[in-house]
C-alpha atoms as a PDB file:
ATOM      1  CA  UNK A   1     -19.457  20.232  -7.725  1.00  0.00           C
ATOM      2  CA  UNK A   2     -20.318  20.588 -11.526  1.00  0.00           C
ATOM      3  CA  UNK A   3     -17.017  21.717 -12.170  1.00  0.00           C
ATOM      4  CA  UNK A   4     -15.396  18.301 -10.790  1.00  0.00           C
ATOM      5  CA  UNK A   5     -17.927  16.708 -12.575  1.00  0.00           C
ATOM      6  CA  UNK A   6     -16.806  18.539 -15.983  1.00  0.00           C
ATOM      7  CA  UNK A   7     -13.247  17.810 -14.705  1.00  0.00           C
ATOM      8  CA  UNK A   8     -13.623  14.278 -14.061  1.00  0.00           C
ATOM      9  CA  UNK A   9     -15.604  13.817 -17.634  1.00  0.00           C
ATOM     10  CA  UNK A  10     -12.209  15.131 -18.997  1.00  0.00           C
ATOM     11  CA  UNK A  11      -9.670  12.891 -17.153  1.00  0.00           C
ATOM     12  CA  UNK A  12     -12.359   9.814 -18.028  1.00  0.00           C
ATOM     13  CA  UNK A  13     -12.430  10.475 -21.612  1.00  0.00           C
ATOM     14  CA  UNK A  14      -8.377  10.757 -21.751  1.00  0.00           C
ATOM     15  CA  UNK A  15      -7.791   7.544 -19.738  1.00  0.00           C
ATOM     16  CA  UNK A  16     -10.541   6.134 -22.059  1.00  0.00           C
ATOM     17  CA  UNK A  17      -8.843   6.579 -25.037  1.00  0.00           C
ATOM     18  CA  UNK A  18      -6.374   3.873 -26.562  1.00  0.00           C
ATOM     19  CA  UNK A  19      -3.624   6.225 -27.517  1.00  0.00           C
ATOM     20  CA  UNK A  20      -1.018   7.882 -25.056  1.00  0.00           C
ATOM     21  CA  UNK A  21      -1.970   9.921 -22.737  1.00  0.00           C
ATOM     22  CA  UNK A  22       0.141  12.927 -22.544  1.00  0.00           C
ATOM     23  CA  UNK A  23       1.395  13.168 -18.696  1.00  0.00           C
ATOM     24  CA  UNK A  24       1.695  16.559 -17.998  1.00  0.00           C
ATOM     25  CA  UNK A  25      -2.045  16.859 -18.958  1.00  0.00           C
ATOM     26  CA  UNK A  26      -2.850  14.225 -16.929  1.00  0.00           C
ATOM     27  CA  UNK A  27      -1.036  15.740 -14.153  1.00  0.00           C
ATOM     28  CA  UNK A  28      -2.391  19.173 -14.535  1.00  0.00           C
ATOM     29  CA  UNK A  29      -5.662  18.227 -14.422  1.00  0.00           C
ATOM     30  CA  UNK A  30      -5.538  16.088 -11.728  1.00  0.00           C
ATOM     31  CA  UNK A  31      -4.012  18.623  -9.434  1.00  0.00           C
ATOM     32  CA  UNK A  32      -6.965  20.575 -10.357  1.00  0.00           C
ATOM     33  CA  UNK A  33      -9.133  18.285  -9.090  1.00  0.00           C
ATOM     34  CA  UNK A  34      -7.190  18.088  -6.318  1.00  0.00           C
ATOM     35  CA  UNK A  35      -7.477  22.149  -5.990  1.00  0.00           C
ATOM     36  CA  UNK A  36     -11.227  21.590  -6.345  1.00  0.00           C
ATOM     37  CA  UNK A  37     -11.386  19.063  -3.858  1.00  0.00           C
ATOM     38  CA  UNK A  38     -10.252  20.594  -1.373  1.00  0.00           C
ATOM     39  CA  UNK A  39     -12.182  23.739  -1.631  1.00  0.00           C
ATOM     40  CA  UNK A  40     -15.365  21.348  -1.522  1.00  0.00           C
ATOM     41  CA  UNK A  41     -14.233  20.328   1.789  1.00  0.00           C
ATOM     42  CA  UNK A  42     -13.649  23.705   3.201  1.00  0.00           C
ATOM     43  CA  UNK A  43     -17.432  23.768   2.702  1.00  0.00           C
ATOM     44  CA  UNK A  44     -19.001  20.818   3.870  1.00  0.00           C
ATOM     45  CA  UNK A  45     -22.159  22.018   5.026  1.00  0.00           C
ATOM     46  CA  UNK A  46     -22.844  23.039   1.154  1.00  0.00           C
ATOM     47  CA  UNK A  47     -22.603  19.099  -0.041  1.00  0.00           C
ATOM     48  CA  UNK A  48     -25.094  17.271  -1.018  1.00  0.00           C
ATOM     49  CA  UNK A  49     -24.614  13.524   0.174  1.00  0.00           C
ATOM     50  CA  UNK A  50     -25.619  11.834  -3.154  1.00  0.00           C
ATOM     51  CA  UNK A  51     -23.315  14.672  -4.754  1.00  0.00           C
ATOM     52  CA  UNK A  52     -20.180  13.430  -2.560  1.00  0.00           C
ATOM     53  CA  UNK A  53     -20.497   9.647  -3.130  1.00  0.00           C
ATOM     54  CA  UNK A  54     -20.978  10.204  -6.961  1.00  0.00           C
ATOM     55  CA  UNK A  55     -17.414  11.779  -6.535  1.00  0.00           C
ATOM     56  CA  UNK A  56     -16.461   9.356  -4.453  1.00  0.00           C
ATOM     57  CA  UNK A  57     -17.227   6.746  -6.758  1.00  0.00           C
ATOM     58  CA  UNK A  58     -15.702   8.974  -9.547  1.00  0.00           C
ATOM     59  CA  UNK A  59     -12.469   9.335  -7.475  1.00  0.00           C
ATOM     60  CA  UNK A  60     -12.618   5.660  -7.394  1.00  0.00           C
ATOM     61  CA  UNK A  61     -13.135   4.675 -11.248  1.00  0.00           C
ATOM     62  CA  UNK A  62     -10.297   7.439 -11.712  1.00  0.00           C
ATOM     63  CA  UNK A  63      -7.695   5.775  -9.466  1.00  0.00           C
ATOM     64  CA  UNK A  64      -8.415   2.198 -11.223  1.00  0.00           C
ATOM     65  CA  UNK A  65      -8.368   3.431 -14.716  1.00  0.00           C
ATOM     66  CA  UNK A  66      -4.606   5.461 -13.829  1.00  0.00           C
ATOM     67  CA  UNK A  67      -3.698   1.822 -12.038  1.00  0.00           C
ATOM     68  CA  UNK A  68      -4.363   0.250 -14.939  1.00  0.00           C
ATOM     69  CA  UNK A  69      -2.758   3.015 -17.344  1.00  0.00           C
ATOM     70  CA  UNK A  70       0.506   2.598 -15.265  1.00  0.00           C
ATOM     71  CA  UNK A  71       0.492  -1.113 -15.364  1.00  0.00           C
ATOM     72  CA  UNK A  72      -0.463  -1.637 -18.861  1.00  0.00           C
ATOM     73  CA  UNK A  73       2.982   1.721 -19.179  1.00  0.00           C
ATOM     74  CA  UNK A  74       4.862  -0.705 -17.100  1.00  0.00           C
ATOM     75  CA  UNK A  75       4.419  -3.527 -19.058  1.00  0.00           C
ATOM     76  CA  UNK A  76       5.259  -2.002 -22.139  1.00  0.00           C
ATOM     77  CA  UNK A  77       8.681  -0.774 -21.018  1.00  0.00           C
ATOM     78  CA  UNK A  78       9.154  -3.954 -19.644  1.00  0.00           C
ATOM     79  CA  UNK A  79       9.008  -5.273 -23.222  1.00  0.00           C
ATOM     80  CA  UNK A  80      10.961  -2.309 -24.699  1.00  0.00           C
ATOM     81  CA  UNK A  81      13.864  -3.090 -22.248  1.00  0.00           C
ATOM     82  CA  UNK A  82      14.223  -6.749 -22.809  1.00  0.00           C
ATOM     83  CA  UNK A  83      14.042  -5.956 -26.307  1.00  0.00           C
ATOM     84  CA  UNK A  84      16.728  -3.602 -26.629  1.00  0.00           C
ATOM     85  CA  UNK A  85      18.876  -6.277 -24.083  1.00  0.00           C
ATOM     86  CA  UNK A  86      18.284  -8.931 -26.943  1.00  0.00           C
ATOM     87  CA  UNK A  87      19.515  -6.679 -29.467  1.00  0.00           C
ATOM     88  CA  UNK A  88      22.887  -5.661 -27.526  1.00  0.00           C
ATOM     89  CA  UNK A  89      23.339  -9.127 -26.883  1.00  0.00           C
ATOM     90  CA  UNK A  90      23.009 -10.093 -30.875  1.00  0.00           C
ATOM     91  CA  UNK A  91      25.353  -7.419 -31.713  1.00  0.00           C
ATOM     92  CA  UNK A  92      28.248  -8.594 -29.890  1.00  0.00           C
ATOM     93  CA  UNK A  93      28.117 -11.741 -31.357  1.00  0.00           C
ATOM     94  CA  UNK A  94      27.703 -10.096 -35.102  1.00  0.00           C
END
């Protein structure tokens, strides 16, 4: 559990930041959590309760902040695109 915790510190403090956030990292570590998940729940009877809804809760922050990472990604490229539209239109009329 202390090593999802550590895990989960990490993908916090790189969602956190304002910058980019390199996606292969992101995806690596998440599939570690993943990997650490699951061999959590091949041992149930060694869980604590409050344990298990802290990383429930975690899970939960985690899977807002990435929402809000890919929307905020979205909206950007959204931008980008109508930009570069605008300019393709303006040269043809140059």
């Amino acid at each position: 559990m202390q090593r999802l915790q550590q895990l989960d510190g990490q993908l916090e403090a790189m969602l956190s930041t304002d910058g980019d956030v390199d996606p292969q990292l992101l995806q690596q570590l998440l599939q570690q959590r993943e990997q650490i998940l699951h061999e959590l729940m091949a041992k149930p009877e060694q869980l604590e309760k409050s344990a298990w809804q802290a990383a429930v809760e975690r899970t939960s922050c985690l899977l807002e902040q990435i929402s809000q990472r890919r929307d905020q990604s979205a909206g950007q490229l959204q931008r980008l695109q109508h930009g570069q539209r605008s300019m393709q239109v303006y040269n043809k009329f140059r």
